[in-house]
PDB file of N, CA and C in Angstrom:
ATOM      1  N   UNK A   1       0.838  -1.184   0.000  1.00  0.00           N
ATOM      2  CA  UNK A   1       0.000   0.000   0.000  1.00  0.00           C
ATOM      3  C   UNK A   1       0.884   1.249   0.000  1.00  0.00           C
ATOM      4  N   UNK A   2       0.309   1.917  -0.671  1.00  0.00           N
ATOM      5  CA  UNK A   2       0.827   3.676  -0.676  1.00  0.00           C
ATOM      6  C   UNK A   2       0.325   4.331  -0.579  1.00  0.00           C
ATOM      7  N   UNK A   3       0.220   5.751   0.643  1.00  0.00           N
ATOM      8  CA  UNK A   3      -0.311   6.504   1.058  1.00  0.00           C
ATOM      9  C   UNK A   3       0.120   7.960   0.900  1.00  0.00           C
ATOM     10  N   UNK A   4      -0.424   8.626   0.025  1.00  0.00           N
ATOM     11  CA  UNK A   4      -0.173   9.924  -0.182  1.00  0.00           C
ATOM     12  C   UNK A   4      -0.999  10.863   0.440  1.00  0.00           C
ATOM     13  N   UNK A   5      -0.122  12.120   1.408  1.00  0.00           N
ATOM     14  CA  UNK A   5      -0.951  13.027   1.837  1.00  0.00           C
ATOM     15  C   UNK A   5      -0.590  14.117   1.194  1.00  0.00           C
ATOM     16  N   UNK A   6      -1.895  15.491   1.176  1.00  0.00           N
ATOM     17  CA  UNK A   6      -1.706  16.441   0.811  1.00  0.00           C
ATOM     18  C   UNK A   6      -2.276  17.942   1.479  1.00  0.00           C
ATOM     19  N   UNK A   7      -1.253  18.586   1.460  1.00  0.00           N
ATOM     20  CA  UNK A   7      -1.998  19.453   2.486  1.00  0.00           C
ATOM     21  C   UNK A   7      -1.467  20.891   1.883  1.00  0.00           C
ATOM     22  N   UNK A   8      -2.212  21.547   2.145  1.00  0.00           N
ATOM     23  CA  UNK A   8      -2.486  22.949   1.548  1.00  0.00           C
ATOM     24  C   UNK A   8      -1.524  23.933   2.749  1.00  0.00           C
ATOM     25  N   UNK A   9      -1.031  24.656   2.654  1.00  0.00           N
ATOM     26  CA  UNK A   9      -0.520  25.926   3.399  1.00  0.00           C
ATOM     27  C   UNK A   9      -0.810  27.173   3.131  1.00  0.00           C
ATOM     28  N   UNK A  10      -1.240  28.061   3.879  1.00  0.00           N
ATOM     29  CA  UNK A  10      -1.459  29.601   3.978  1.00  0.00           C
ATOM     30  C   UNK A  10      -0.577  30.002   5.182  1.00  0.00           C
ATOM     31  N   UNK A  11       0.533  30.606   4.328  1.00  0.00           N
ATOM     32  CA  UNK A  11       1.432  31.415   5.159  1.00  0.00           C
ATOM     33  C   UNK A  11       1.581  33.057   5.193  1.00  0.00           C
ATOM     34  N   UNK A  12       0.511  33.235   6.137  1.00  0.00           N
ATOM     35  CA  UNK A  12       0.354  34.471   6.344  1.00  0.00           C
ATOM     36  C   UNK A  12       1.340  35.750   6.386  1.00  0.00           C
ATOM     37  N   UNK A  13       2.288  35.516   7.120  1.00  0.00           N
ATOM     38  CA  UNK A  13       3.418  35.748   7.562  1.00  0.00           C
ATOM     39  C   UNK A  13       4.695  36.095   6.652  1.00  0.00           C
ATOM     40  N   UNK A  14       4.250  35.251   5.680  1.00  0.00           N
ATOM     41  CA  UNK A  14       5.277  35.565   4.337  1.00  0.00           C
ATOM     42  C   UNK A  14       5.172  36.413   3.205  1.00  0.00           C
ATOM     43  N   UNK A  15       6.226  37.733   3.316  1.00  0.00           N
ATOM     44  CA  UNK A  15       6.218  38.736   2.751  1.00  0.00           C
ATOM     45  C   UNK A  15       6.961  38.378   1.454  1.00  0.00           C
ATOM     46  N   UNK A  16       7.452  37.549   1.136  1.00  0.00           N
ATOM     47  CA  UNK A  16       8.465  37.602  -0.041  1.00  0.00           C
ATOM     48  C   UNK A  16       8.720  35.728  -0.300  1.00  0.00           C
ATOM     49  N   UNK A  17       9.136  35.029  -1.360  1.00  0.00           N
ATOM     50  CA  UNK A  17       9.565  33.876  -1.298  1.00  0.00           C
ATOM     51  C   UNK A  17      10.604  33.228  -0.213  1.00  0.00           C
ATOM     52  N   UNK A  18      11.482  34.238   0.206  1.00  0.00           N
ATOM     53  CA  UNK A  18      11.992  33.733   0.951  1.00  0.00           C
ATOM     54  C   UNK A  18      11.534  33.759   2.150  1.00  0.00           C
ATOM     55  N   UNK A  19      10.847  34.339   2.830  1.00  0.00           N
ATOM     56  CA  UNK A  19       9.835  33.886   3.997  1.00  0.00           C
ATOM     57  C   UNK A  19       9.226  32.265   3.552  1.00  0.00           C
ATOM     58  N   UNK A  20       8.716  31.905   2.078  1.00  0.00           N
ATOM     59  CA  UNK A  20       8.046  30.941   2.153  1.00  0.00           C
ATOM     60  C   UNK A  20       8.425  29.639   2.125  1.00  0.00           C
ATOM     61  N   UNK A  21       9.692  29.989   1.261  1.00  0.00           N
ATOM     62  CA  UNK A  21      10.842  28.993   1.481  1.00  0.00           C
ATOM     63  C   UNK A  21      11.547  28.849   2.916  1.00  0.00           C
ATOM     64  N   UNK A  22      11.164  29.807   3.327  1.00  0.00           N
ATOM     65  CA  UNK A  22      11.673  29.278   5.020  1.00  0.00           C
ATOM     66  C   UNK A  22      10.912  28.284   5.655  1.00  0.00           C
ATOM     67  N   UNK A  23       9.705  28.603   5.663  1.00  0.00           N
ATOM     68  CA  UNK A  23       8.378  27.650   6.533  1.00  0.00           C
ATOM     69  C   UNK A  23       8.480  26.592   6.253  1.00  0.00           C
ATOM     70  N   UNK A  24       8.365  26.459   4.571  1.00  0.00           N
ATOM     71  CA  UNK A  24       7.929  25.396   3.905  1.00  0.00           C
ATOM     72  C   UNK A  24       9.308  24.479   4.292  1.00  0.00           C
ATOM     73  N   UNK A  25      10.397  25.052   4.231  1.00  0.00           N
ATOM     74  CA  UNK A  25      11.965  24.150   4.079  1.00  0.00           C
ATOM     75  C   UNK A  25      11.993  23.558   5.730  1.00  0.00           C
ATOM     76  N   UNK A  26      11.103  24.282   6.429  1.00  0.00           N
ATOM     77  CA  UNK A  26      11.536  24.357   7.681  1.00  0.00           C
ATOM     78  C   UNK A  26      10.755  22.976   7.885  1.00  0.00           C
ATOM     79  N   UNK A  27       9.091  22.936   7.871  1.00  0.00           N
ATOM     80  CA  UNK A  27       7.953  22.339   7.564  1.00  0.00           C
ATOM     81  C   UNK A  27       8.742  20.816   7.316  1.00  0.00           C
ATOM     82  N   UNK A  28       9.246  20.750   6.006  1.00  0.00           N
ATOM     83  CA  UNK A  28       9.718  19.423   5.127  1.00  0.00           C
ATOM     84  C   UNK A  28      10.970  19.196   6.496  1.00  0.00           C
ATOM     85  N   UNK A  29      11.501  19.634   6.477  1.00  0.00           N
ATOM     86  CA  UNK A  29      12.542  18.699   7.354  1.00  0.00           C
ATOM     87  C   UNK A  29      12.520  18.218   8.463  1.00  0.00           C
ATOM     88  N   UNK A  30      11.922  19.012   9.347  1.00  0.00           N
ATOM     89  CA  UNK A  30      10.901  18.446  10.772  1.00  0.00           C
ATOM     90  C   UNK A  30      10.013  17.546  10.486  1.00  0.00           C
ATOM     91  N   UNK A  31       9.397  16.966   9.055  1.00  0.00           N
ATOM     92  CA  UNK A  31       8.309  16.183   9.207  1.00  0.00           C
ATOM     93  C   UNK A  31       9.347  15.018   8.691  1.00  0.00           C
ATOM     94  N   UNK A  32      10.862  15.369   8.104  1.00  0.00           N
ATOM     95  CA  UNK A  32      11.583  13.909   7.607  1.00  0.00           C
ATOM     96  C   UNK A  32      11.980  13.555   8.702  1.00  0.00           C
ATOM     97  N   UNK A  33      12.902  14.470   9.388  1.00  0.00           N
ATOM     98  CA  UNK A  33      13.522  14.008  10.591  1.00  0.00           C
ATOM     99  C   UNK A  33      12.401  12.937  11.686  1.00  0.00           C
ATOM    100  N   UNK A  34      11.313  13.301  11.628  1.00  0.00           N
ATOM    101  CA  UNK A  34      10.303  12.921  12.772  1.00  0.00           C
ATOM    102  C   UNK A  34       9.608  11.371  12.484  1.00  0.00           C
ATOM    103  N   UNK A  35       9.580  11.268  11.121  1.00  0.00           N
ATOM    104  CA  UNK A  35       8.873  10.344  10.447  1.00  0.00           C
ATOM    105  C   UNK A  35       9.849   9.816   9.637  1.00  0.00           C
ATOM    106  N   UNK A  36       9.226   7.980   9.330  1.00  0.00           N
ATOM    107  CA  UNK A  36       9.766   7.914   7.997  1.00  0.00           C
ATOM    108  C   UNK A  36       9.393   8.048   6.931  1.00  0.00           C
ATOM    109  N   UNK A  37       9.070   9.224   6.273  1.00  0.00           N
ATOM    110  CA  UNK A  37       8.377   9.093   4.873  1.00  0.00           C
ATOM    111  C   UNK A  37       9.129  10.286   4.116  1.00  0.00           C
ATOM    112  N   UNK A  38       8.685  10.219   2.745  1.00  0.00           N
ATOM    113  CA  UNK A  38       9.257  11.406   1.714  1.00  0.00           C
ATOM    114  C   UNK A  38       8.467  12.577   1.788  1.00  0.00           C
ATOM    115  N   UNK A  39       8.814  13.462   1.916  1.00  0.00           N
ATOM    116  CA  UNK A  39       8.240  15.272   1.478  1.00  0.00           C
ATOM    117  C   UNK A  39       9.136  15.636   0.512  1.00  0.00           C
ATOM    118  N   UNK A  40       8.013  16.537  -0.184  1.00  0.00           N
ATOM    119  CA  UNK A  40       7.956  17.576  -1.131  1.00  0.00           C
ATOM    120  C   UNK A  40       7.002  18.467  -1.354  1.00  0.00           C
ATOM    121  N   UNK A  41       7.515  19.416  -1.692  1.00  0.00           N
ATOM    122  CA  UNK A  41       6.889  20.470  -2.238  1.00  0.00           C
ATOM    123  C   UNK A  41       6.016  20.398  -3.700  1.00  0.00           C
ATOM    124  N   UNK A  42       5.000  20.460  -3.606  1.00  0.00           N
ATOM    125  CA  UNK A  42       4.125  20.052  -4.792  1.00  0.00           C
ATOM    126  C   UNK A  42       3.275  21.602  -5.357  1.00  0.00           C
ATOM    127  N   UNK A  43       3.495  21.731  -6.674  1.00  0.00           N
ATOM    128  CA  UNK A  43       2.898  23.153  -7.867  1.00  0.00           C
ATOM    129  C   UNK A  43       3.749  24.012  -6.584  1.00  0.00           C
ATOM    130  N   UNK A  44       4.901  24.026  -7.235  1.00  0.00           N
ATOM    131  CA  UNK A  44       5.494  25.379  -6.535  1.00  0.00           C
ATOM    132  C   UNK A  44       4.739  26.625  -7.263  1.00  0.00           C
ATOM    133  N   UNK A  45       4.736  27.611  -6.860  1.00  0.00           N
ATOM    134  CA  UNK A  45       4.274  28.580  -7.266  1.00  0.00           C
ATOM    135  C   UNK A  45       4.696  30.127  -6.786  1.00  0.00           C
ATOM    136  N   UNK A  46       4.629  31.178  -7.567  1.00  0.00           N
ATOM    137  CA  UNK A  46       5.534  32.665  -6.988  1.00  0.00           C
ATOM    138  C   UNK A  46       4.875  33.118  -5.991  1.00  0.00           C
ATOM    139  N   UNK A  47       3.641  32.567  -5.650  1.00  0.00           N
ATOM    140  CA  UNK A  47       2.260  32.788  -4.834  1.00  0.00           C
ATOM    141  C   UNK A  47       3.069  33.005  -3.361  1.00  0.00           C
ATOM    142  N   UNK A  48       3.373  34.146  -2.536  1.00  0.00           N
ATOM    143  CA  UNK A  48       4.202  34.548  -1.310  1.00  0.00           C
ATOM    144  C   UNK A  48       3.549  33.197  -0.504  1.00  0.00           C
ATOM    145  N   UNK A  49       2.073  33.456  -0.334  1.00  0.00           N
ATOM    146  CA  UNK A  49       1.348  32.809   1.015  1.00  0.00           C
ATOM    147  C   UNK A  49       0.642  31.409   0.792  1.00  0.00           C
ATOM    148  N   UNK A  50       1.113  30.581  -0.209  1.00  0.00           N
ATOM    149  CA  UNK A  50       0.280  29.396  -0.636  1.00  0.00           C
ATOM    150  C   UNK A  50       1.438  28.782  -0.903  1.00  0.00           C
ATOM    151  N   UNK A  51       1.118  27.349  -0.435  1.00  0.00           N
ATOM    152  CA  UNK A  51       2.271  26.570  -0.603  1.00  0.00           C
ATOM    153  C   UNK A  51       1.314  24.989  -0.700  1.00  0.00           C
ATOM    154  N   UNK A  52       2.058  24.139  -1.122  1.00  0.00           N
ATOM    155  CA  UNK A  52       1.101  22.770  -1.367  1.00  0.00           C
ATOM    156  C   UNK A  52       2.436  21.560  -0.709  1.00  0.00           C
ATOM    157  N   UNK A  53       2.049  20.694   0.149  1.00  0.00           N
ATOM    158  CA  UNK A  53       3.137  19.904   0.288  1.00  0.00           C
ATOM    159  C   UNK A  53       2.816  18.271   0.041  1.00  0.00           C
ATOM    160  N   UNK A  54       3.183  17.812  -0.504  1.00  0.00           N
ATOM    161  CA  UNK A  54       2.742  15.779  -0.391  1.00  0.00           C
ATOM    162  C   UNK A  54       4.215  15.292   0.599  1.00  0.00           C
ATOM    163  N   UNK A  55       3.222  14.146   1.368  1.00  0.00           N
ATOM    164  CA  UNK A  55       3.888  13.455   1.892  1.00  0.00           C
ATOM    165  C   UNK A  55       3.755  11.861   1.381  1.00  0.00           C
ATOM    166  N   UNK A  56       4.397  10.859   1.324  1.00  0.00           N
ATOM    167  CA  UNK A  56       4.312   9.281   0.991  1.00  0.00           C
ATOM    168  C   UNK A  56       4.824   9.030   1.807  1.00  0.00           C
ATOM    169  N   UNK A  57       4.394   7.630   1.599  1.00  0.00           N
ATOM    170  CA  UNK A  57       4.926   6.408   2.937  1.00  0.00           C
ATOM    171  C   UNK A  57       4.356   5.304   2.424  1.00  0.00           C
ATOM    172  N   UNK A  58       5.685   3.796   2.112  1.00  0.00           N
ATOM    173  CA  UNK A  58       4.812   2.218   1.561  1.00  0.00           C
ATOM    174  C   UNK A  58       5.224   1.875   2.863  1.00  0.00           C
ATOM    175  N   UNK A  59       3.657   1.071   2.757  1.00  0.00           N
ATOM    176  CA  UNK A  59       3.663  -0.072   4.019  1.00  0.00           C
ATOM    177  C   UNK A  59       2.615  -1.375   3.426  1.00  0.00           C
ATOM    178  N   UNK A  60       3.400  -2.162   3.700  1.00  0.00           N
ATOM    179  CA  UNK A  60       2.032  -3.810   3.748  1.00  0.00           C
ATOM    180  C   UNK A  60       0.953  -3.398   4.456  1.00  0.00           C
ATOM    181  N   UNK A  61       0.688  -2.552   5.233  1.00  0.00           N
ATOM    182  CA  UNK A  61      -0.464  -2.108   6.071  1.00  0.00           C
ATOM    183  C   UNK A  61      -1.340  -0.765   6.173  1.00  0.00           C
ATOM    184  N   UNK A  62      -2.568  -1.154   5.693  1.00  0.00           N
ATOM    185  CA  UNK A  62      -3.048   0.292   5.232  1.00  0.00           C
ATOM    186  C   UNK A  62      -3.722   0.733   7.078  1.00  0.00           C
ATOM    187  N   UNK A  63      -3.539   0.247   7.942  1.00  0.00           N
ATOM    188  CA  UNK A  63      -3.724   0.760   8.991  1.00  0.00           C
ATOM    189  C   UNK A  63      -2.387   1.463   9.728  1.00  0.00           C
ATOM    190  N   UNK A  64      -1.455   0.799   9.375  1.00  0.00           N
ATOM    191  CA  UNK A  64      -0.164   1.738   9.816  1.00  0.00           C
ATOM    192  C   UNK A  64      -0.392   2.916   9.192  1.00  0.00           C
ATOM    193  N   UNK A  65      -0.430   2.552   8.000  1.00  0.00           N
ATOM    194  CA  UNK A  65      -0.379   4.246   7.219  1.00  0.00           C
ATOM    195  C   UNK A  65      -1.189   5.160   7.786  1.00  0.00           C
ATOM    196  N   UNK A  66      -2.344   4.639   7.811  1.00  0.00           N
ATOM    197  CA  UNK A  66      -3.783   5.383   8.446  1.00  0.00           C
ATOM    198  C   UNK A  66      -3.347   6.317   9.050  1.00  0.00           C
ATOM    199  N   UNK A  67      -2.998   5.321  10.442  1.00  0.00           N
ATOM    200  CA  UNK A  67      -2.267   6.027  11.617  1.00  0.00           C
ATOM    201  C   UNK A  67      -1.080   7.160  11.568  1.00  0.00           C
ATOM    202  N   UNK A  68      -0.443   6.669  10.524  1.00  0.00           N
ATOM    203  CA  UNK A  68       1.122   7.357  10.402  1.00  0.00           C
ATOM    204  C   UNK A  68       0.238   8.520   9.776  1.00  0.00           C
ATOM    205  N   UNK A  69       0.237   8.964   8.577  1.00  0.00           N
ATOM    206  CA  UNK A  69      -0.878   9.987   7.986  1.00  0.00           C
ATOM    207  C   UNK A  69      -1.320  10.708   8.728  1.00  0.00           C
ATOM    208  N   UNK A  70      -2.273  10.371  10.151  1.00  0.00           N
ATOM    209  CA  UNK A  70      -3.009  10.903  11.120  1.00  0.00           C
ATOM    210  C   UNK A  70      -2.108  11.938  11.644  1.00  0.00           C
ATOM    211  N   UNK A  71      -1.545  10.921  12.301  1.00  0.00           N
ATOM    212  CA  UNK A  71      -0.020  11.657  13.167  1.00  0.00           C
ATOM    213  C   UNK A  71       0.917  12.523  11.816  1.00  0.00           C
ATOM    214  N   UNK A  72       1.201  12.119  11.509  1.00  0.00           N
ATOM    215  CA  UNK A  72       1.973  13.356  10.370  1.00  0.00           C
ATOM    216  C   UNK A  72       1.075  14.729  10.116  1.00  0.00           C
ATOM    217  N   UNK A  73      -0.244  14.447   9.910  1.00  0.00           N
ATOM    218  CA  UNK A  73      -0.836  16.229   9.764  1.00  0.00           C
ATOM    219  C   UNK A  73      -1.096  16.686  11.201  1.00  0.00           C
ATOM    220  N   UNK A  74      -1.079  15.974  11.816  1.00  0.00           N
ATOM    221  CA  UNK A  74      -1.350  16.516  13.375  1.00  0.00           C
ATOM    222  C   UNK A  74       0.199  17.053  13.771  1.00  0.00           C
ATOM    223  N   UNK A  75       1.226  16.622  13.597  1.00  0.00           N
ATOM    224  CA  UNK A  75       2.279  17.019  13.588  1.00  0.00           C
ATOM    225  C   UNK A  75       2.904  18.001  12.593  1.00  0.00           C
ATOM    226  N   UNK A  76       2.474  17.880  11.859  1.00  0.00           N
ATOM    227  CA  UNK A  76       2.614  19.411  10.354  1.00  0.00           C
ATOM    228  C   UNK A  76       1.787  20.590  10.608  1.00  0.00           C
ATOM    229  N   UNK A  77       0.547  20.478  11.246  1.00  0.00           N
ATOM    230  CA  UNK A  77      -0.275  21.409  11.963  1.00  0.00           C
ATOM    231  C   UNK A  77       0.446  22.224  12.921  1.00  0.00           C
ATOM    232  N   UNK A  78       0.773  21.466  14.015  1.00  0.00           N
ATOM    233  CA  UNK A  78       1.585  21.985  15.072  1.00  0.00           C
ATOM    234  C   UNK A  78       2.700  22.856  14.563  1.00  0.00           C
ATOM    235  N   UNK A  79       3.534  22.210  13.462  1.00  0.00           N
ATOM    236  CA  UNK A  79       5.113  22.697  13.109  1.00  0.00           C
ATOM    237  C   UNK A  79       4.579  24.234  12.215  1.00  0.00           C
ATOM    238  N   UNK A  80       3.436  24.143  11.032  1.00  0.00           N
ATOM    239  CA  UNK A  80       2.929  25.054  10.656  1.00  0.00           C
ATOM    240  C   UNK A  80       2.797  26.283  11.645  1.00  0.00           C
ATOM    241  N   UNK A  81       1.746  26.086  12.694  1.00  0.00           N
ATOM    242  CA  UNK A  81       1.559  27.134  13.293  1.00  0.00           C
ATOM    243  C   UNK A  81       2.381  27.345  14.311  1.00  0.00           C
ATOM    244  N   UNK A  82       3.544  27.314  14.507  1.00  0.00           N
ATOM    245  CA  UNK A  82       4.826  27.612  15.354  1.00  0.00           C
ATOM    246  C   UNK A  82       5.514  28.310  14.318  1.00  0.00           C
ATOM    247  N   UNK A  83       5.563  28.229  13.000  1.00  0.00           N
ATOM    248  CA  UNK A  83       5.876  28.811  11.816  1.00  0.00           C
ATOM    249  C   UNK A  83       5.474  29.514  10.946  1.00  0.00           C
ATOM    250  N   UNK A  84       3.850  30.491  11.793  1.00  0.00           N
ATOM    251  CA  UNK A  84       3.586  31.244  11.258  1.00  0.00           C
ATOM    252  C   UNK A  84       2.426  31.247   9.779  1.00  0.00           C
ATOM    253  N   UNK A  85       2.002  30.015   9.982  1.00  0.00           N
ATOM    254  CA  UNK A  85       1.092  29.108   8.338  1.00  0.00           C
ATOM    255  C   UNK A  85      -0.154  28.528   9.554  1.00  0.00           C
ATOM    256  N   UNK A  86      -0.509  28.348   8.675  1.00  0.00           N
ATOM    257  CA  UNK A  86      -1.935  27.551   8.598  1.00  0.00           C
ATOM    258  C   UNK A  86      -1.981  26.669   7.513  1.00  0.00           C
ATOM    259  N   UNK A  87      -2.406  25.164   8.008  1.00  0.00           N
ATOM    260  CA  UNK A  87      -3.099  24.185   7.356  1.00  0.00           C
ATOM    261  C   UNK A  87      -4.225  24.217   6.357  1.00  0.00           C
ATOM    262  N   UNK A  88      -4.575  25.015   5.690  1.00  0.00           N
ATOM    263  CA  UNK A  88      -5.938  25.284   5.170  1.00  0.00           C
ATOM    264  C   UNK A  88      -7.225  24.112   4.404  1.00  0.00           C
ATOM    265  N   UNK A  89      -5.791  22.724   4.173  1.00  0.00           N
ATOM    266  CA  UNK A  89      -6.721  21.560   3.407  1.00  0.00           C
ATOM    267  C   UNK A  89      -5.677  20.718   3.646  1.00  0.00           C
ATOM    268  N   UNK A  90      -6.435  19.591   3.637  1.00  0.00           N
ATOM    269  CA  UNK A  90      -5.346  18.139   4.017  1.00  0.00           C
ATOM    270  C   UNK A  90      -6.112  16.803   3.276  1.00  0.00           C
ATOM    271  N   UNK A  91      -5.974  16.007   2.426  1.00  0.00           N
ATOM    272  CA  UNK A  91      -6.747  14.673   2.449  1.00  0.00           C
ATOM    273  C   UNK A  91      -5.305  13.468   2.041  1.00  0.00           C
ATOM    274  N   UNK A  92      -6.166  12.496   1.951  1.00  0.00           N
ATOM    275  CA  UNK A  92      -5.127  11.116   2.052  1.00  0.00           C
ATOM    276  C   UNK A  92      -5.817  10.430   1.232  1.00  0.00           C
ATOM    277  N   UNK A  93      -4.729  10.029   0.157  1.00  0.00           N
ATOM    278  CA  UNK A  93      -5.319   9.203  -0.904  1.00  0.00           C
ATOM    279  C   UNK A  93      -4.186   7.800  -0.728  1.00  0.00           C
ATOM    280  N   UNK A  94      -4.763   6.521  -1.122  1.00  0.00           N
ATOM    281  CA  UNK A  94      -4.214   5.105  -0.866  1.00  0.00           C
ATOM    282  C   UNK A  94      -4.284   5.006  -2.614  1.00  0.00           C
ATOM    283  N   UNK A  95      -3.297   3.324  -2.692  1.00  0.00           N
ATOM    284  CA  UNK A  95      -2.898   3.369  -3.886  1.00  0.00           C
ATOM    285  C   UNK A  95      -2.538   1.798  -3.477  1.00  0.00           C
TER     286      UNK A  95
END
Protein backbone atom coordinates (compact mmCIF):
# COMPACT_ATOMS: atom_id res chain seq x y z
CA UNK A 1 0.00 0.00 0.00
CA UNK A 2 0.83 3.68 -0.68
CA UNK A 3 -0.31 6.50 1.06
CA UNK A 4 -0.17 9.92 -0.18
CA UNK A 5 -0.95 13.03 1.84
CA UNK A 6 -1.71 16.44 0.81
CA UNK A 7 -2.00 19.45 2.49
CA UNK A 8 -2.49 22.95 1.55
CA UNK A 9 -0.52 25.93 3.40
CA UNK A 10 -1.46 29.60 3.98
CA UNK A 11 1.43 31.41 5.16
CA UNK A 12 0.35 34.47 6.34
CA UNK A 13 3.42 35.75 7.56
CA UNK A 14 5.28 35.57 4.34
CA UNK A 15 6.22 38.74 2.75
CA UNK A 16 8.46 37.60 -0.04
CA UNK A 17 9.57 33.88 -1.30
CA UNK A 18 11.99 33.73 0.95
CA UNK A 19 9.83 33.89 4.00
CA UNK A 20 8.05 30.94 2.15
CA UNK A 21 10.84 28.99 1.48
CA UNK A 22 11.67 29.28 5.02
CA UNK A 23 8.38 27.65 6.53
CA UNK A 24 7.93 25.40 3.91
CA UNK A 25 11.97 24.15 4.08
CA UNK A 26 11.54 24.36 7.68
CA UNK A 27 7.95 22.34 7.56
CA UNK A 28 9.72 19.42 5.13
CA UNK A 29 12.54 18.70 7.35
CA UNK A 30 10.90 18.45 10.77
CA UNK A 31 8.31 16.18 9.21
CA UNK A 32 11.58 13.91 7.61
CA UNK A 33 13.52 14.01 10.59
CA UNK A 34 10.30 12.92 12.77
CA UNK A 35 8.87 10.34 10.45
CA UNK A 36 9.77 7.91 8.00
CA UNK A 37 8.38 9.09 4.87
CA UNK A 38 9.26 11.41 1.71
CA UNK A 39 8.24 15.27 1.48
CA UNK A 40 7.96 17.58 -1.13
CA UNK A 41 6.89 20.47 -2.24
CA UNK A 42 4.12 20.05 -4.79
CA UNK A 43 2.90 23.15 -7.87
CA UNK A 44 5.49 25.38 -6.54
CA UNK A 45 4.27 28.58 -7.27
CA UNK A 46 5.53 32.66 -6.99
CA UNK A 47 2.26 32.79 -4.83
CA UNK A 48 4.20 34.55 -1.31
CA UNK A 49 1.35 32.81 1.01
CA UNK A 50 0.28 29.40 -0.64
CA UNK A 51 2.27 26.57 -0.60
CA UNK A 52 1.10 22.77 -1.37
CA UNK A 53 3.14 19.90 0.29
CA UNK A 54 2.74 15.78 -0.39
CA UNK A 55 3.89 13.46 1.89
CA UNK A 56 4.31 9.28 0.99
CA UNK A 57 4.93 6.41 2.94
CA UNK A 58 4.81 2.22 1.56
CA UNK A 59 3.66 -0.07 4.02
CA UNK A 60 2.03 -3.81 3.75
CA UNK A 61 -0.46 -2.11 6.07
CA UNK A 62 -3.05 0.29 5.23
CA UNK A 63 -3.72 0.76 8.99
CA UNK A 64 -0.16 1.74 9.82
CA UNK A 65 -0.38 4.25 7.22
CA UNK A 66 -3.78 5.38 8.45
CA UNK A 67 -2.27 6.03 11.62
CA UNK A 68 1.12 7.36 10.40
CA UNK A 69 -0.88 9.99 7.99
CA UNK A 70 -3.01 10.90 11.12
CA UNK A 71 -0.02 11.66 13.17
CA UNK A 72 1.97 13.36 10.37
CA UNK A 73 -0.84 16.23 9.76
CA UNK A 74 -1.35 16.52 13.38
CA UNK A 75 2.28 17.02 13.59
CA UNK A 76 2.61 19.41 10.35
CA UNK A 77 -0.27 21.41 11.96
CA UNK A 78 1.58 21.98 15.07
CA UNK A 79 5.11 22.70 13.11
CA UNK A 80 2.93 25.05 10.66
CA UNK A 81 1.56 27.13 13.29
CA UNK A 82 4.83 27.61 15.35
CA UNK A 83 5.88 28.81 11.82
CA UNK A 84 3.59 31.24 11.26
CA UNK A 85 1.09 29.11 8.34
CA UNK A 86 -1.94 27.55 8.60
CA UNK A 87 -3.10 24.18 7.36
CA UNK A 88 -5.94 25.28 5.17
CA UNK A 89 -6.72 21.56 3.41
CA UNK A 90 -5.35 18.14 4.02
CA UNK A 91 -6.75 14.67 2.45
CA UNK A 92 -5.13 11.12 2.05
CA UNK A 93 -5.32 9.20 -0.90
CA UNK A 94 -4.21 5.10 -0.87
CA UNK A 95 -2.90 3.37 -3.89
Amino acid sequence: MIAFLTLELRIEAAHSLKDKRQVVRSLKDKLRASFNIAVAELEVSDLWQRATIGVVSISGSRDYLRGLMENVERSATRIANNAGAEITDSFIEYY
